[in-house]
N, C-alpha and C. Protein backbone atom coordinates (compact mmCIF):
# COMPACT_ATOMS: atom_id res chain seq x y z
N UNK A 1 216.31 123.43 52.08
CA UNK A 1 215.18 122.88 52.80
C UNK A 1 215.55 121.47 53.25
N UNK A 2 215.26 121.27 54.31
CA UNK A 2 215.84 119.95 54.68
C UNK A 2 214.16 119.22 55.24
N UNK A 3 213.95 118.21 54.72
CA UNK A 3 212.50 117.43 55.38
C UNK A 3 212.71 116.12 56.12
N UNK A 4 212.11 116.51 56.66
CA UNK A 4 211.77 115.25 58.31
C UNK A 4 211.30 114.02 57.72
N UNK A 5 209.73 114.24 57.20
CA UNK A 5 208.80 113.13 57.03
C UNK A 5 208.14 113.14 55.32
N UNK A 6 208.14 112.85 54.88
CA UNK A 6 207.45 112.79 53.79
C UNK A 6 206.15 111.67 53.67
N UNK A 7 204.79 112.34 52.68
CA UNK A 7 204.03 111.56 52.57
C UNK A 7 202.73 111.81 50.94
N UNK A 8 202.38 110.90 50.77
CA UNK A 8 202.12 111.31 49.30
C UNK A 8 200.18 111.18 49.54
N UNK A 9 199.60 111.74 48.45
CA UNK A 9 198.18 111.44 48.85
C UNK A 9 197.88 109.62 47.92
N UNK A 10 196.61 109.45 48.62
CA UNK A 10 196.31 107.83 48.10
C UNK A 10 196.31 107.64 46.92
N UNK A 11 196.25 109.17 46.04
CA UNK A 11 195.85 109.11 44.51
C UNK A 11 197.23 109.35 43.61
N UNK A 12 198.06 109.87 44.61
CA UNK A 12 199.66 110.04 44.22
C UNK A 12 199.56 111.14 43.33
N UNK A 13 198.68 112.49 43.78
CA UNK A 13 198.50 112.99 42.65
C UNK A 13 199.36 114.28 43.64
N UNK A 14 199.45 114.39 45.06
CA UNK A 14 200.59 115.45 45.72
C UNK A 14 201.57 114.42 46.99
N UNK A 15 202.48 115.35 46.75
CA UNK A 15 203.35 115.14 47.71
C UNK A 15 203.18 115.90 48.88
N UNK A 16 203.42 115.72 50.02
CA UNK A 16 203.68 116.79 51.55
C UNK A 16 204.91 116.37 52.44
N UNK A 17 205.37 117.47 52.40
CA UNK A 17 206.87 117.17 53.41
C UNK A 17 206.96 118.24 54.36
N UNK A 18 207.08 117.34 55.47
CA UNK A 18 206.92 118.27 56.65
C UNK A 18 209.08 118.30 56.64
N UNK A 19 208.71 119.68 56.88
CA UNK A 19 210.23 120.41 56.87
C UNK A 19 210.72 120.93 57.95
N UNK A 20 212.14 121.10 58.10
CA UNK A 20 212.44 121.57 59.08
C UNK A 20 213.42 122.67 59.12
N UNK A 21 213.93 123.59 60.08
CA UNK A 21 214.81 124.49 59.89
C UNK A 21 213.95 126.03 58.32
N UNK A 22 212.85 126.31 58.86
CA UNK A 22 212.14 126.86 58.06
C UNK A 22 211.74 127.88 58.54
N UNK A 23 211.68 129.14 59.22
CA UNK A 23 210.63 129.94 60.43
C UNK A 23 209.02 130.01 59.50
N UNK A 24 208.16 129.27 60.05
CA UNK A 24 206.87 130.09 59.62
C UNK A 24 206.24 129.12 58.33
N UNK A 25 207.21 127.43 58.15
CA UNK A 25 206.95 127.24 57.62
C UNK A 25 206.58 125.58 57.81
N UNK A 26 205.84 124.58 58.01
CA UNK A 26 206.53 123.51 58.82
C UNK A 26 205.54 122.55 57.51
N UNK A 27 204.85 122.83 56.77
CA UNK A 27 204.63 121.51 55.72
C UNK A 27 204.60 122.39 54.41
N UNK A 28 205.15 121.46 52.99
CA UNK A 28 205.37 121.83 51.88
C UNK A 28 204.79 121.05 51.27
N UNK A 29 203.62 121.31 50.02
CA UNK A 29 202.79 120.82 49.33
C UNK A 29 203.37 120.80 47.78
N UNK A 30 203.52 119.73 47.02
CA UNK A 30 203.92 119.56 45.48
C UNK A 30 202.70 118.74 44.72
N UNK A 31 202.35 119.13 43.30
CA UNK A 31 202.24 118.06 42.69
C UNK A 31 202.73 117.38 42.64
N UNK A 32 202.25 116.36 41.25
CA UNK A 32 203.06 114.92 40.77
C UNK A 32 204.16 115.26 40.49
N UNK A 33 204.13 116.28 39.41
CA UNK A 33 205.18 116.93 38.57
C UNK A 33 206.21 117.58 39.12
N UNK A 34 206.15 117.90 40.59
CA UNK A 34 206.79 118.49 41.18
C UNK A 34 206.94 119.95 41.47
N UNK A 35 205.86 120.42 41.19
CA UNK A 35 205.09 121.82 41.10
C UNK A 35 205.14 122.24 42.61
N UNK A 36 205.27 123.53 42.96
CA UNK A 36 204.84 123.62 44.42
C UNK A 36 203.55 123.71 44.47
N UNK A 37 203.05 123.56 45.62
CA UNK A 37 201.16 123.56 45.67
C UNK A 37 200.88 124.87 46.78
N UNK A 38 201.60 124.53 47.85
CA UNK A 38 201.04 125.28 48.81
C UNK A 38 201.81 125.10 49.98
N UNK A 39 202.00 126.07 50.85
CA UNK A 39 202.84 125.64 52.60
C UNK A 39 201.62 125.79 53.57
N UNK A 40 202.51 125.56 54.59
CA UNK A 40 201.19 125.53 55.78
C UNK A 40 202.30 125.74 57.09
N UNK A 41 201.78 126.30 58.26
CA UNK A 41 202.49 127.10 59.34
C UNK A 41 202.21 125.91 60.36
N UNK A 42 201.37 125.10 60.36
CA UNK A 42 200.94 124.26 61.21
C UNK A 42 199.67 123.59 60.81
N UNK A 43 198.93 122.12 61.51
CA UNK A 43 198.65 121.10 61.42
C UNK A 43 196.89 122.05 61.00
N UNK A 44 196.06 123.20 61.62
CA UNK A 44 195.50 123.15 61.57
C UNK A 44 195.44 123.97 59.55
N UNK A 45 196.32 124.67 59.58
CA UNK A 45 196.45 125.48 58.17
C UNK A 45 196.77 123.93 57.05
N UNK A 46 197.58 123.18 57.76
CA UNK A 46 197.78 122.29 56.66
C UNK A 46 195.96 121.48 56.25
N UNK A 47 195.29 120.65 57.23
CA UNK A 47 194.01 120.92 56.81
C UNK A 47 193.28 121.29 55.95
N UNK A 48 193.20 122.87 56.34
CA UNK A 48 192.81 123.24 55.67
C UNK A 48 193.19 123.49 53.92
N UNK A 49 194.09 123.53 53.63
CA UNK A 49 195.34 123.29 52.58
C UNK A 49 194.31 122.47 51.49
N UNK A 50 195.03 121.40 52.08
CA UNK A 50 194.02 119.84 51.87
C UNK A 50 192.71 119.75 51.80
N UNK A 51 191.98 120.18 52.51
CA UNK A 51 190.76 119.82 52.07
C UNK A 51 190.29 120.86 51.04
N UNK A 52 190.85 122.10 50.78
CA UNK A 52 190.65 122.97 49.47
C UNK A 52 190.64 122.49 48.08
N UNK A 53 191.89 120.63 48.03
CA UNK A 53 192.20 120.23 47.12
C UNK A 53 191.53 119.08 47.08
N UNK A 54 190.59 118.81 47.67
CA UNK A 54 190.00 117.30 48.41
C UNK A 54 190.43 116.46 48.78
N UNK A 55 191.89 116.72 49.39
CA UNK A 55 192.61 115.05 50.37
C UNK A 55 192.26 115.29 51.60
N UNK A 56 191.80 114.26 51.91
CA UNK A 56 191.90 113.58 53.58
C UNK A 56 193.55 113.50 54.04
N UNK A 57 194.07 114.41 54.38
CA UNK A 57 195.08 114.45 55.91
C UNK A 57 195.23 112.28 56.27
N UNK A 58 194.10 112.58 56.73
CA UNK A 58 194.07 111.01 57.59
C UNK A 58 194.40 109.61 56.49
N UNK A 59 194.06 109.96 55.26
CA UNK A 59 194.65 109.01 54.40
C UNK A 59 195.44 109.52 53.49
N UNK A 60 196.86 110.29 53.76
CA UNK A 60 197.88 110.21 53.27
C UNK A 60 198.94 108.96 53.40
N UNK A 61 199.59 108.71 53.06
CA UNK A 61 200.47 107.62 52.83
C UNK A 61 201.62 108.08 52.99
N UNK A 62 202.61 107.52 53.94
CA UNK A 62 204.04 107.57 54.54
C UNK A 62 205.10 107.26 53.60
N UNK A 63 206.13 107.71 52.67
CA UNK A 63 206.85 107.71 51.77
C UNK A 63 208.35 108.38 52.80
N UNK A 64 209.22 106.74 52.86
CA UNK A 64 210.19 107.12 52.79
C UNK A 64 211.14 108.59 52.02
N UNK A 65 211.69 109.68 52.77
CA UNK A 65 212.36 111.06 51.92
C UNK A 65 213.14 110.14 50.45
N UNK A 66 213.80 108.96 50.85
CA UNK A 66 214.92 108.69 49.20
C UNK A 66 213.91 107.51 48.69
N UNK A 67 212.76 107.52 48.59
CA UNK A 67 211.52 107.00 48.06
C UNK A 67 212.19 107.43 46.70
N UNK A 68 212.05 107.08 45.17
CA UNK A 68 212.40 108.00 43.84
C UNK A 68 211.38 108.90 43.45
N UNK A 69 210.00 108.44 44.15
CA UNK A 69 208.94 109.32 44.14
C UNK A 69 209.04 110.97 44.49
N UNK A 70 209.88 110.80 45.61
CA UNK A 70 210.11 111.96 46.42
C UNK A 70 211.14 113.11 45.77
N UNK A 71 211.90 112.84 44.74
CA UNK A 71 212.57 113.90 43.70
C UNK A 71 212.76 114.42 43.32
């Protein structure tokens, strides 16, 4: 899996990395722990994703990929 952008929620409680070279797959959801959470095919599925777990999309936070967070 190779990721583009990474970004964490305000509560730092998931990670989301939009990925690339994936068919069918373009954001990847983790816990803290590093758990997988969930994928999403596109912007409107990711959304929805998110608001199932109660994050706001719009206040995620931009995390450099070699962040140590990101691991």
């Amino acid at each position: 899996m190779a990721v583009d952008r990474s970004w964490r929620s305000d509560d730092r409680r998931y990670l989301l990395d939009q990925v690339v070279d994936e068919p069918g797959v373009e954001y990847r959801l983790w816990d803290a722990d590093g758990a997988p959470v969930g994928e999403a095919a596109g912007p409107e599925e990711l959304r929805r994703l998110l608001a199932g777990l109660g994050v706001d999309l719009d206040r995620m936070e931009s995390v450099p990929v070699d962040d140590p967070w990101c691991e």
